[in-house]
PDB file of N, CA and C in Angstrom:
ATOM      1  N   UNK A   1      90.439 105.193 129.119  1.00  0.00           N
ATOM      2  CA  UNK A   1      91.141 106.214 129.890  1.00  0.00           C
ATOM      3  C   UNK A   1      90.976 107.594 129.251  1.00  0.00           C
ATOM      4  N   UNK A   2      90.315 107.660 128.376  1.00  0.00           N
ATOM      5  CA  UNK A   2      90.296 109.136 127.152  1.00  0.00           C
ATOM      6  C   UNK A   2      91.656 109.810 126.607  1.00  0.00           C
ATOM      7  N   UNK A   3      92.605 108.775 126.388  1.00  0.00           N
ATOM      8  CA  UNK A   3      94.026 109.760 125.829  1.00  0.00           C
ATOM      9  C   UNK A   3      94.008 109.291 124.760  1.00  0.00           C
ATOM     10  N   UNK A   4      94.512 109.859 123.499  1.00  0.00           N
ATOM     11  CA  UNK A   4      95.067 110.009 122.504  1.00  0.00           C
ATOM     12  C   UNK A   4      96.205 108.587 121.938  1.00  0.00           C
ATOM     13  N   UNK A   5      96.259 108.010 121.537  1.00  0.00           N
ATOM     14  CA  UNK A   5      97.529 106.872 121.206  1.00  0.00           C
ATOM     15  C   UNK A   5      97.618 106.991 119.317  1.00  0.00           C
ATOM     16  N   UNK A   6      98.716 106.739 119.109  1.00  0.00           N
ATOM     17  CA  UNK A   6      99.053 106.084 117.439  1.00  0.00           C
ATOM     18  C   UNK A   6      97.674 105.728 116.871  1.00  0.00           C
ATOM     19  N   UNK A   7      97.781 105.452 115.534  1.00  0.00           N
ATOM     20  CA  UNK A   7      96.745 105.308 114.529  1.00  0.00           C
ATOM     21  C   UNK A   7      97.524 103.511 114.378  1.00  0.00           C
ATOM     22  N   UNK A   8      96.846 102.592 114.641  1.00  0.00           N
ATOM     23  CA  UNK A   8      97.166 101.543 114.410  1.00  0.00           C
ATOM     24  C   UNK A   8      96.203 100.892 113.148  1.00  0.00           C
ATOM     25  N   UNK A   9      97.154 101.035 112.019  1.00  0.00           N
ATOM     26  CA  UNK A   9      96.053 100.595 110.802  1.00  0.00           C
ATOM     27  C   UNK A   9      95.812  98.727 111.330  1.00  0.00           C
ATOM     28  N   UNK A  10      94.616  98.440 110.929  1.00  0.00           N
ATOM     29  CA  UNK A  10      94.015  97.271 110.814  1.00  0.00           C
ATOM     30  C   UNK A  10      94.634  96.295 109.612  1.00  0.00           C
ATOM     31  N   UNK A  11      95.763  96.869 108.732  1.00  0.00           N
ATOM     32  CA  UNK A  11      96.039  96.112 107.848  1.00  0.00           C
ATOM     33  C   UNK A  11      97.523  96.968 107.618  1.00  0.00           C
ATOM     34  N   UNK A  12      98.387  96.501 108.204  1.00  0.00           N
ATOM     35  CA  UNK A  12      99.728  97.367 107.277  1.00  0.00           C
ATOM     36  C   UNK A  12      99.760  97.537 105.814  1.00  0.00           C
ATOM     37  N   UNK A  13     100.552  98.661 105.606  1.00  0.00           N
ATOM     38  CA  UNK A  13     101.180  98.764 104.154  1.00  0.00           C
ATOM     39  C   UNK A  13     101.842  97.362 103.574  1.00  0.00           C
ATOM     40  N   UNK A  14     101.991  96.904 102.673  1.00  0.00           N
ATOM     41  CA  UNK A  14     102.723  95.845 101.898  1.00  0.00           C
ATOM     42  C   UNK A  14     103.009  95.449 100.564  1.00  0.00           C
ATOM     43  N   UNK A  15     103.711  95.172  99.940  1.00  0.00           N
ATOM     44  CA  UNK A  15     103.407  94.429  98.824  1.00  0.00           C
ATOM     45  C   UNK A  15     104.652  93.649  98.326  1.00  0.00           C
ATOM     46  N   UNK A  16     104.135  92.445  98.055  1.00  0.00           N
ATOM     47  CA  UNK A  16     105.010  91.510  98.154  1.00  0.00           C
ATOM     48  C   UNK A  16     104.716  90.278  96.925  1.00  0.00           C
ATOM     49  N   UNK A  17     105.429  89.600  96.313  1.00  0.00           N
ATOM     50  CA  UNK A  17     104.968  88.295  95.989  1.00  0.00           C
ATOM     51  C   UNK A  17     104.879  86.965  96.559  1.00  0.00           C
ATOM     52  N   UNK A  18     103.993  86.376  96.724  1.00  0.00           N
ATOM     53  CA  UNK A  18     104.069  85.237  97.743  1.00  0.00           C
ATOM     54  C   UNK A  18     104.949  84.289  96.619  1.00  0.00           C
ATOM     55  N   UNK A  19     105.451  82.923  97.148  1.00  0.00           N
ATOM     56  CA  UNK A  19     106.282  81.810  96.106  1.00  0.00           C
ATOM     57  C   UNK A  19     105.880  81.195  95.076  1.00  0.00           C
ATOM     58  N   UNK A  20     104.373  81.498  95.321  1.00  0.00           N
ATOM     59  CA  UNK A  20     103.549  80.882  94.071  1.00  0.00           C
ATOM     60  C   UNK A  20     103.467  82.122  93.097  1.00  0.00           C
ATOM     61  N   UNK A  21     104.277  83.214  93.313  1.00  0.00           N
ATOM     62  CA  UNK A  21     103.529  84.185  92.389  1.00  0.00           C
ATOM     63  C   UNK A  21     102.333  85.042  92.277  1.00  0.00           C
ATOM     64  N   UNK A  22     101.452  84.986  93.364  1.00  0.00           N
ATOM     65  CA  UNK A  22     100.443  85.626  93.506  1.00  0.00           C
ATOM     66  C   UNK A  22     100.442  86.909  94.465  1.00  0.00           C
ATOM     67  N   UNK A  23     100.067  88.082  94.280  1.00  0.00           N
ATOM     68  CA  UNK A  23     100.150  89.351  95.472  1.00  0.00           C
ATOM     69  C   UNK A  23     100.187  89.539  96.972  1.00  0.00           C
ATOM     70  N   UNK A  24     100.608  89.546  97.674  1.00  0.00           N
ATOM     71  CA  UNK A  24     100.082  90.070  98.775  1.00  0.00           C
ATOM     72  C   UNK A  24     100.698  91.413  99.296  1.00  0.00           C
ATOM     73  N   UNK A  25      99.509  91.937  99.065  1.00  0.00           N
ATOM     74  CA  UNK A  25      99.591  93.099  99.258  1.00  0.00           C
ATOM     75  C   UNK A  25      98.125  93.930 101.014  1.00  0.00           C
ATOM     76  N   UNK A  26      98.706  94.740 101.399  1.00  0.00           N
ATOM     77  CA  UNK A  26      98.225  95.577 102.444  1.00  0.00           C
ATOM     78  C   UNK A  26      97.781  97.394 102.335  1.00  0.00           C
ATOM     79  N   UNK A  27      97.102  98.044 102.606  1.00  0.00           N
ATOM     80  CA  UNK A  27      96.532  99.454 101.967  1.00  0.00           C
ATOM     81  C   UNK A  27      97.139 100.144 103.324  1.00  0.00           C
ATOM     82  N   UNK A  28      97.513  99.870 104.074  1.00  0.00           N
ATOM     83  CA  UNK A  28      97.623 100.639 105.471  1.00  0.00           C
ATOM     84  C   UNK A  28      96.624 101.350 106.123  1.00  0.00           C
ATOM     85  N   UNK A  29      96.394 102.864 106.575  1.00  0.00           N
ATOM     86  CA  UNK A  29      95.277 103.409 106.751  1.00  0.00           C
ATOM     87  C   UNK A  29      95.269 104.430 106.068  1.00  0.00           C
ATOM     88  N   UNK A  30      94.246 105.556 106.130  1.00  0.00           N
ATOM     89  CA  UNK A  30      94.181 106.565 104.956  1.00  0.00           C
ATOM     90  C   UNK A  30      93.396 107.320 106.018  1.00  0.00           C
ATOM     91  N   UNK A  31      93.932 108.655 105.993  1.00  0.00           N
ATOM     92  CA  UNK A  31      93.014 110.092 106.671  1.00  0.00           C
ATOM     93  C   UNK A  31      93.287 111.184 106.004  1.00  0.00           C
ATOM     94  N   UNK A  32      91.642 111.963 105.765  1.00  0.00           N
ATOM     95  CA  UNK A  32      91.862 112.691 104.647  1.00  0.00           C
ATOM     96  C   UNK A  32      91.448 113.886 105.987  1.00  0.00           C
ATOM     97  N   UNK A  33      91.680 115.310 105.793  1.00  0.00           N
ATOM     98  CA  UNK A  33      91.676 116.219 106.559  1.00  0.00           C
ATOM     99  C   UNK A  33      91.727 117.945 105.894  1.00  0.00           C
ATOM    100  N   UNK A  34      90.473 118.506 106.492  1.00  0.00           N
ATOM    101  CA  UNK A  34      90.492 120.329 106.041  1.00  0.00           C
ATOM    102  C   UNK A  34      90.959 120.424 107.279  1.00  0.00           C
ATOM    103  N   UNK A  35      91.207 122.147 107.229  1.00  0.00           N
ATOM    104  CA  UNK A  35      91.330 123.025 108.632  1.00  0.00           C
ATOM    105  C   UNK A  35      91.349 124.373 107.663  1.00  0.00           C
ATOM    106  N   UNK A  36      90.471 125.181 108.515  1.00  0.00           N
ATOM    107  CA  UNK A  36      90.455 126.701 108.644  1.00  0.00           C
ATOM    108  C   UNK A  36      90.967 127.110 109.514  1.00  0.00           C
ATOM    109  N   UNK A  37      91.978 128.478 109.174  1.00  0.00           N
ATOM    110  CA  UNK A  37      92.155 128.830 110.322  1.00  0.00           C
ATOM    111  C   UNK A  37      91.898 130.404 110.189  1.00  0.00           C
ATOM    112  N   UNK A  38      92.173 131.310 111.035  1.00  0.00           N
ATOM    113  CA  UNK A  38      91.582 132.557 110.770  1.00  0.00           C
ATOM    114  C   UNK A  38      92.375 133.737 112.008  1.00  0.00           C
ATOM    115  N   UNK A  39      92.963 134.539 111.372  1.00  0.00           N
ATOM    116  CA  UNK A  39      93.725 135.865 112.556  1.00  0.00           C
ATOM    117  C   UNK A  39      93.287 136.757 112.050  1.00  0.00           C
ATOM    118  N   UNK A  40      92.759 138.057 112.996  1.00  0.00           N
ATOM    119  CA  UNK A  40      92.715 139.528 112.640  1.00  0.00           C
ATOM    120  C   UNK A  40      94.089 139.907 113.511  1.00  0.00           C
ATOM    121  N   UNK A  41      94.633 140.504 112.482  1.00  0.00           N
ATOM    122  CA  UNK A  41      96.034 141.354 112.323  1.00  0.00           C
ATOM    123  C   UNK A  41      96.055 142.875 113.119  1.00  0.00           C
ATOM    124  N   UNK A  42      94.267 143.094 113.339  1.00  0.00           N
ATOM    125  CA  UNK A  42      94.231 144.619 113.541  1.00  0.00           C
ATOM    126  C   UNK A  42      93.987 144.269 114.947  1.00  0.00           C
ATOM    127  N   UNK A  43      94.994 145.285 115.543  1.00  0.00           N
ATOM    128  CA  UNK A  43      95.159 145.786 117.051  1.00  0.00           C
ATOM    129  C   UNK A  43      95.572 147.573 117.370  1.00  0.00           C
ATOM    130  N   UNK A  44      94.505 148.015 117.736  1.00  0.00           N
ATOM    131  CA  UNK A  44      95.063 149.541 117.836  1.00  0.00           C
ATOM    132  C   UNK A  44      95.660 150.463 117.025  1.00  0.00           C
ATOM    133  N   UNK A  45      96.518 151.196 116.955  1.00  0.00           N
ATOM    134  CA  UNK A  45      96.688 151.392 116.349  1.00  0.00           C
ATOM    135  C   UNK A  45      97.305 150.886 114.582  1.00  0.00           C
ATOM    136  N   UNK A  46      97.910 149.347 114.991  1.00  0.00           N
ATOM    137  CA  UNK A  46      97.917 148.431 114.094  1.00  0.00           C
ATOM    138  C   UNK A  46      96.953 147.840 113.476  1.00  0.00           C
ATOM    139  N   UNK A  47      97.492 148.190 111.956  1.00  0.00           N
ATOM    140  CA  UNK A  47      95.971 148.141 111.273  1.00  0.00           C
ATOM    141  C   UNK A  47      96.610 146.844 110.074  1.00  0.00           C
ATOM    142  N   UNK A  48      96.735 145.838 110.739  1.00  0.00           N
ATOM    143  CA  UNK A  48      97.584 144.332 109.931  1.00  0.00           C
ATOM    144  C   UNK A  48      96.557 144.078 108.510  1.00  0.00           C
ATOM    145  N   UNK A  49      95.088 144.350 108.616  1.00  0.00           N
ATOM    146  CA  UNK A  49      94.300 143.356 108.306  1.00  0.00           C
ATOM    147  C   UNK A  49      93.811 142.010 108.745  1.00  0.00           C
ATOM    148  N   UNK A  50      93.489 140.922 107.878  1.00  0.00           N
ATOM    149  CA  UNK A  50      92.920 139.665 108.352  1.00  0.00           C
ATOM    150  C   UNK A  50      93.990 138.895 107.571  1.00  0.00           C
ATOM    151  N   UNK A  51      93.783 137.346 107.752  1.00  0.00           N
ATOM    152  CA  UNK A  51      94.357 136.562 107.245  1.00  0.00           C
ATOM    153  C   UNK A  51      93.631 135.290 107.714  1.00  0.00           C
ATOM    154  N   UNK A  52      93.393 134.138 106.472  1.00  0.00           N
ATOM    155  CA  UNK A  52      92.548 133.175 106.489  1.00  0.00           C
ATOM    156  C   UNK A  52      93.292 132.222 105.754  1.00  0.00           C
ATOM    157  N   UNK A  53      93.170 131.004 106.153  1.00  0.00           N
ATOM    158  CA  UNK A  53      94.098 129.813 105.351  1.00  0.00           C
ATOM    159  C   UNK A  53      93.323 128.464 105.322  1.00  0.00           C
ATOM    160  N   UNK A  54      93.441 127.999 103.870  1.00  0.00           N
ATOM    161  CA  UNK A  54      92.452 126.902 103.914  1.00  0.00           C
ATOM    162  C   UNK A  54      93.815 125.706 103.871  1.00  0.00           C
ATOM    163  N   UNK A  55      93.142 124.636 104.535  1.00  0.00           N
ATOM    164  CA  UNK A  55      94.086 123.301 104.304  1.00  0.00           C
ATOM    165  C   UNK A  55      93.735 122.126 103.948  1.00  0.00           C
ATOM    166  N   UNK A  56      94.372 121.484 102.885  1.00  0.00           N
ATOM    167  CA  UNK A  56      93.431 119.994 102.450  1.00  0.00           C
ATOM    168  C   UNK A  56      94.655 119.507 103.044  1.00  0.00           C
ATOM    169  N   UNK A  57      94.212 117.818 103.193  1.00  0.00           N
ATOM    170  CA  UNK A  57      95.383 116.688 103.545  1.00  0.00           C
ATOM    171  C   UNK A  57      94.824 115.846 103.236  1.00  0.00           C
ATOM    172  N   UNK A  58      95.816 114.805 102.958  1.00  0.00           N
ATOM    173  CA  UNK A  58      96.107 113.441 103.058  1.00  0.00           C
ATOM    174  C   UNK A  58      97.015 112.742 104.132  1.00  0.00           C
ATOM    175  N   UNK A  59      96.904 112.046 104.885  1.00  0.00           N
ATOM    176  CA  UNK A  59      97.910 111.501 105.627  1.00  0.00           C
ATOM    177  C   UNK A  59      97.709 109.856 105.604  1.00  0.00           C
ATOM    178  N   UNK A  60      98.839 109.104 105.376  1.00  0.00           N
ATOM    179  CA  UNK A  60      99.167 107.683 105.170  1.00  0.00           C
ATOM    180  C   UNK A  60      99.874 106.949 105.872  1.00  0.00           C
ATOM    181  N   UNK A  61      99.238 106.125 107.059  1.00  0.00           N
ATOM    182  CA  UNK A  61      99.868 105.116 107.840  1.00  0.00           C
ATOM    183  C   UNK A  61     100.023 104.234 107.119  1.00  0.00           C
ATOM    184  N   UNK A  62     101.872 103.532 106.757  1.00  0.00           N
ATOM    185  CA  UNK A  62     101.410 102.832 106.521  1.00  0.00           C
ATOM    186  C   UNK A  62     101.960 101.302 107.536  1.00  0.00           C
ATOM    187  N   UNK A  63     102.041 101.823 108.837  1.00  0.00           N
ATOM    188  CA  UNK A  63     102.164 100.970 109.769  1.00  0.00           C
ATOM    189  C   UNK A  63     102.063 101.677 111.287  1.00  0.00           C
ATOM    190  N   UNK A  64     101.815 101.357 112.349  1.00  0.00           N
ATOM    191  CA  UNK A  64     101.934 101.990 113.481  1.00  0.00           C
ATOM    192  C   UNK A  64     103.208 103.083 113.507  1.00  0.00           C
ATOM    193  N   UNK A  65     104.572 102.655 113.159  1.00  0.00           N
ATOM    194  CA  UNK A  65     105.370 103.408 113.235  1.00  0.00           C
ATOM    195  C   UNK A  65     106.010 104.479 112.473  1.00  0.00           C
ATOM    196  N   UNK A  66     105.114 104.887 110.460  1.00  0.00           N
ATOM    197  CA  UNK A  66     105.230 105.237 110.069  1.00  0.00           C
ATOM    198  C   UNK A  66     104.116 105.694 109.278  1.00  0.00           C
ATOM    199  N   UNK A  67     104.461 107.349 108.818  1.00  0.00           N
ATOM    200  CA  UNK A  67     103.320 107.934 108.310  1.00  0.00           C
ATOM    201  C   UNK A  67     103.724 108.893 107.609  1.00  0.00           C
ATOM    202  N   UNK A  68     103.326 109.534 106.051  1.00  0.00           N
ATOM    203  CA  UNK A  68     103.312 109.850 105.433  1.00  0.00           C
ATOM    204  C   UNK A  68     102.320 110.913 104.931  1.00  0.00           C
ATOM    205  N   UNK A  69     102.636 112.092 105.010  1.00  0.00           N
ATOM    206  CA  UNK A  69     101.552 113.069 105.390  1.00  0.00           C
ATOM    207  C   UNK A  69     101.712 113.989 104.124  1.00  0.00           C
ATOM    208  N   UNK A  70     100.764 114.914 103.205  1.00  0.00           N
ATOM    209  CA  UNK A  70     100.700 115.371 102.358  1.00  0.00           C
ATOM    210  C   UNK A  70      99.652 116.641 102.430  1.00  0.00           C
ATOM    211  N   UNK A  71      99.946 117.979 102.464  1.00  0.00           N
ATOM    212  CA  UNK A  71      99.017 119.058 102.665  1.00  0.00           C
ATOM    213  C   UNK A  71      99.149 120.164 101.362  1.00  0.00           C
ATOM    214  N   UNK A  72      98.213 120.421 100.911  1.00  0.00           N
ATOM    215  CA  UNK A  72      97.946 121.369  99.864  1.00  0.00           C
ATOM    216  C   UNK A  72      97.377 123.218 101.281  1.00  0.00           C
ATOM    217  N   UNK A  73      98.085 124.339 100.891  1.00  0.00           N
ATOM    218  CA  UNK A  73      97.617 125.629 101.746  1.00  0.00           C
ATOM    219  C   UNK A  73      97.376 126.276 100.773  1.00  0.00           C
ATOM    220  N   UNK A  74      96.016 127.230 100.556  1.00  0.00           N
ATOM    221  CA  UNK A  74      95.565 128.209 100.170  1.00  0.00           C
ATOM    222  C   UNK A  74      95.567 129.493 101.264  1.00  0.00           C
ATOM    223  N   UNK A  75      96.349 130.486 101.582  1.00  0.00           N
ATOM    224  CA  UNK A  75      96.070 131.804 102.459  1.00  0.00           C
ATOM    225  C   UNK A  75      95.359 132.818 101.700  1.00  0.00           C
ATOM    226  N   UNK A  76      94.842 133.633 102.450  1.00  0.00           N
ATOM    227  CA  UNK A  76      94.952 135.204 101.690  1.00  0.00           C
ATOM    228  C   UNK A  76      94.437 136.224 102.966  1.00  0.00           C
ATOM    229  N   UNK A  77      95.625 137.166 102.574  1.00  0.00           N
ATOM    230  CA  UNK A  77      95.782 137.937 103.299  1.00  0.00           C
ATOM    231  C   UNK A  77      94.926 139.724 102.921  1.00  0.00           C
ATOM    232  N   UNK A  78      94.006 140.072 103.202  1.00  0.00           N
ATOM    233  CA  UNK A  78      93.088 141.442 103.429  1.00  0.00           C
ATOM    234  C   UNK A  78      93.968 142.466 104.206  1.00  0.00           C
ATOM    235  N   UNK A  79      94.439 143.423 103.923  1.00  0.00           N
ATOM    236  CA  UNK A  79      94.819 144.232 104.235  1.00  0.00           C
ATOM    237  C   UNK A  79      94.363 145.803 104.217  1.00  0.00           C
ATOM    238  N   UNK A  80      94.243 146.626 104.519  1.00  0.00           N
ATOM    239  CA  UNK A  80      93.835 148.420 104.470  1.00  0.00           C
ATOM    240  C   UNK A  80      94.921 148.691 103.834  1.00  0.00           C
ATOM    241  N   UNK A  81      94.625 149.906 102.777  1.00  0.00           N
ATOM    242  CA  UNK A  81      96.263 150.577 101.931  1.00  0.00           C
ATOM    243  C   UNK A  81      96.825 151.645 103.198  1.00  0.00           C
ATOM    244  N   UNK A  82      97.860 151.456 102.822  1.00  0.00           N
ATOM    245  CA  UNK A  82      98.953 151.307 101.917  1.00  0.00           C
ATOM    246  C   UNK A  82      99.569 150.048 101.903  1.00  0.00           C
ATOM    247  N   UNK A  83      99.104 149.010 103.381  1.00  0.00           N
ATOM    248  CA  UNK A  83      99.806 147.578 103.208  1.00  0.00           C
ATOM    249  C   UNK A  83      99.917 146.840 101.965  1.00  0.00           C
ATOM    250  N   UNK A  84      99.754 146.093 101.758  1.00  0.00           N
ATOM    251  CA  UNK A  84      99.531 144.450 100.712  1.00  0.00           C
ATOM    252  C   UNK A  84      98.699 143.847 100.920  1.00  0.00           C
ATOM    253  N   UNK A  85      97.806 143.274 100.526  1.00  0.00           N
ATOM    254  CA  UNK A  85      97.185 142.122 100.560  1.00  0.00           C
ATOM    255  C   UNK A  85      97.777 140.892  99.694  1.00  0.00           C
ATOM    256  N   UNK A  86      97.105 139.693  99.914  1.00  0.00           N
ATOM    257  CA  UNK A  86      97.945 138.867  98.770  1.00  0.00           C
ATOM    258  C   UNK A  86      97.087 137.206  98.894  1.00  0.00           C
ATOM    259  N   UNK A  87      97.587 136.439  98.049  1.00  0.00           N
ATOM    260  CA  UNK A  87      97.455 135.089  98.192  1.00  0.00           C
ATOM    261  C   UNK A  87      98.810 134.201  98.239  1.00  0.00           C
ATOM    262  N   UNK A  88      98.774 133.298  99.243  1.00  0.00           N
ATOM    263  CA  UNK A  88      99.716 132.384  99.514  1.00  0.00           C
ATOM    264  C   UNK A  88      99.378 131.037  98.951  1.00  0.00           C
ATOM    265  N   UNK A  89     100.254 130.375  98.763  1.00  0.00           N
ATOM    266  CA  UNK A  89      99.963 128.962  98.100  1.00  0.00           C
ATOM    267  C   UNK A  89     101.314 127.729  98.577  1.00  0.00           C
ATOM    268  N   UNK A  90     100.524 126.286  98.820  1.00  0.00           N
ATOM    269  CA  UNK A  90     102.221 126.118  99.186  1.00  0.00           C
ATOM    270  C   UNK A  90     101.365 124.745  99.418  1.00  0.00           C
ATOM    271  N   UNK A  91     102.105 123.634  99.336  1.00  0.00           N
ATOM    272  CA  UNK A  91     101.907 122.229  99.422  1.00  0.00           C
ATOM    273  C   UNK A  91     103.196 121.819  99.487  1.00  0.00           C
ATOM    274  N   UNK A  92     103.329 120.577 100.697  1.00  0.00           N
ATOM    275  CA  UNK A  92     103.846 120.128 101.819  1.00  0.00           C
ATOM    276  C   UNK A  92     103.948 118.612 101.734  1.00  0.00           C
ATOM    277  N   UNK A  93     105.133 117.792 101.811  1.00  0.00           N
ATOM    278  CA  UNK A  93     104.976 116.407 102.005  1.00  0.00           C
ATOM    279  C   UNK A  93     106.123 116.590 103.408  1.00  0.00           C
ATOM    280  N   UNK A  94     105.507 115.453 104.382  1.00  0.00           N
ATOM    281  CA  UNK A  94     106.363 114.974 105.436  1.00  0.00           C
ATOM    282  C   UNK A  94     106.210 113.444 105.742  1.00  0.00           C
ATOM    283  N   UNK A  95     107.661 113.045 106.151  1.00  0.00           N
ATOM    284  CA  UNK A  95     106.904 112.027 106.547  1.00  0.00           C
ATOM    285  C   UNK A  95     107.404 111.536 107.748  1.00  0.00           C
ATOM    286  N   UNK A  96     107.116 110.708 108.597  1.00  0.00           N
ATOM    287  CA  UNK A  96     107.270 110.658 109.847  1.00  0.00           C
ATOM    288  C   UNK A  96     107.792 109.400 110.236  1.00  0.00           C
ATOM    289  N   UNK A  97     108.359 108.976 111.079  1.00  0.00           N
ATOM    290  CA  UNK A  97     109.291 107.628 111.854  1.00  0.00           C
ATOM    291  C   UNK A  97     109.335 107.796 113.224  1.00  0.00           C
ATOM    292  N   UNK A  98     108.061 106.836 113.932  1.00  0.00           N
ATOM    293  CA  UNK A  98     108.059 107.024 115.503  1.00  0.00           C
ATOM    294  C   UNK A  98     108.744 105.742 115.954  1.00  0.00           C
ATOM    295  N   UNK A  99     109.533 106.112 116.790  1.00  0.00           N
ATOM    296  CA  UNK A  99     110.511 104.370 117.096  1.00  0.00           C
ATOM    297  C   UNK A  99     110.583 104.408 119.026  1.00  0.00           C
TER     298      UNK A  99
END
């Protein structure tokens, strides 16, 4: 049908001891993820500069209904004086519960 649905890992998260003492354990799924993104600030007489932001991730199913998401942001912002320019920095955990 081409729509979009949940990330259904092939193996849930787990870990457990079975009665004999031996592991059982599950990895869930794993998605690793960049994004660029990119705005010019300058409009007319507004002279904002640019601004560019890099993004790493991790995100961790570790079942259809739960996920665990982790992002590292690098920005930096170009500006004309007298504004600011600058660098932003900032890393992010969420985690998620679809029911």
């Amino acid at each position: 049908m081409g729509k979009y649905d949940r990330v259904v890992p092939l193996d849930n998260f787990r870990w457990a001891r079975n009665a004999d003492g031996t592991s059982n354990y599950g990895f869930g799924a794993w998605e690793l993820l960049y994004r660029y993104s990119f705005v010019d600030l300058t409009d007319g007489a507004v002279q904002g500069g640019t601004y560019g932001e890099h993004t790493v991730g991790l995100n961790w199913y570790w079942n259809p209904n739960i996920k665990l998401q982790m992002n590292y942001i690098y920005g930096q912002r170009s500006a004309p004086a007298p504004a600011a320019g600058g660098q932003v920095q900032g890393f992010a955990i969420r985690a998620a519960l679809e029911f």
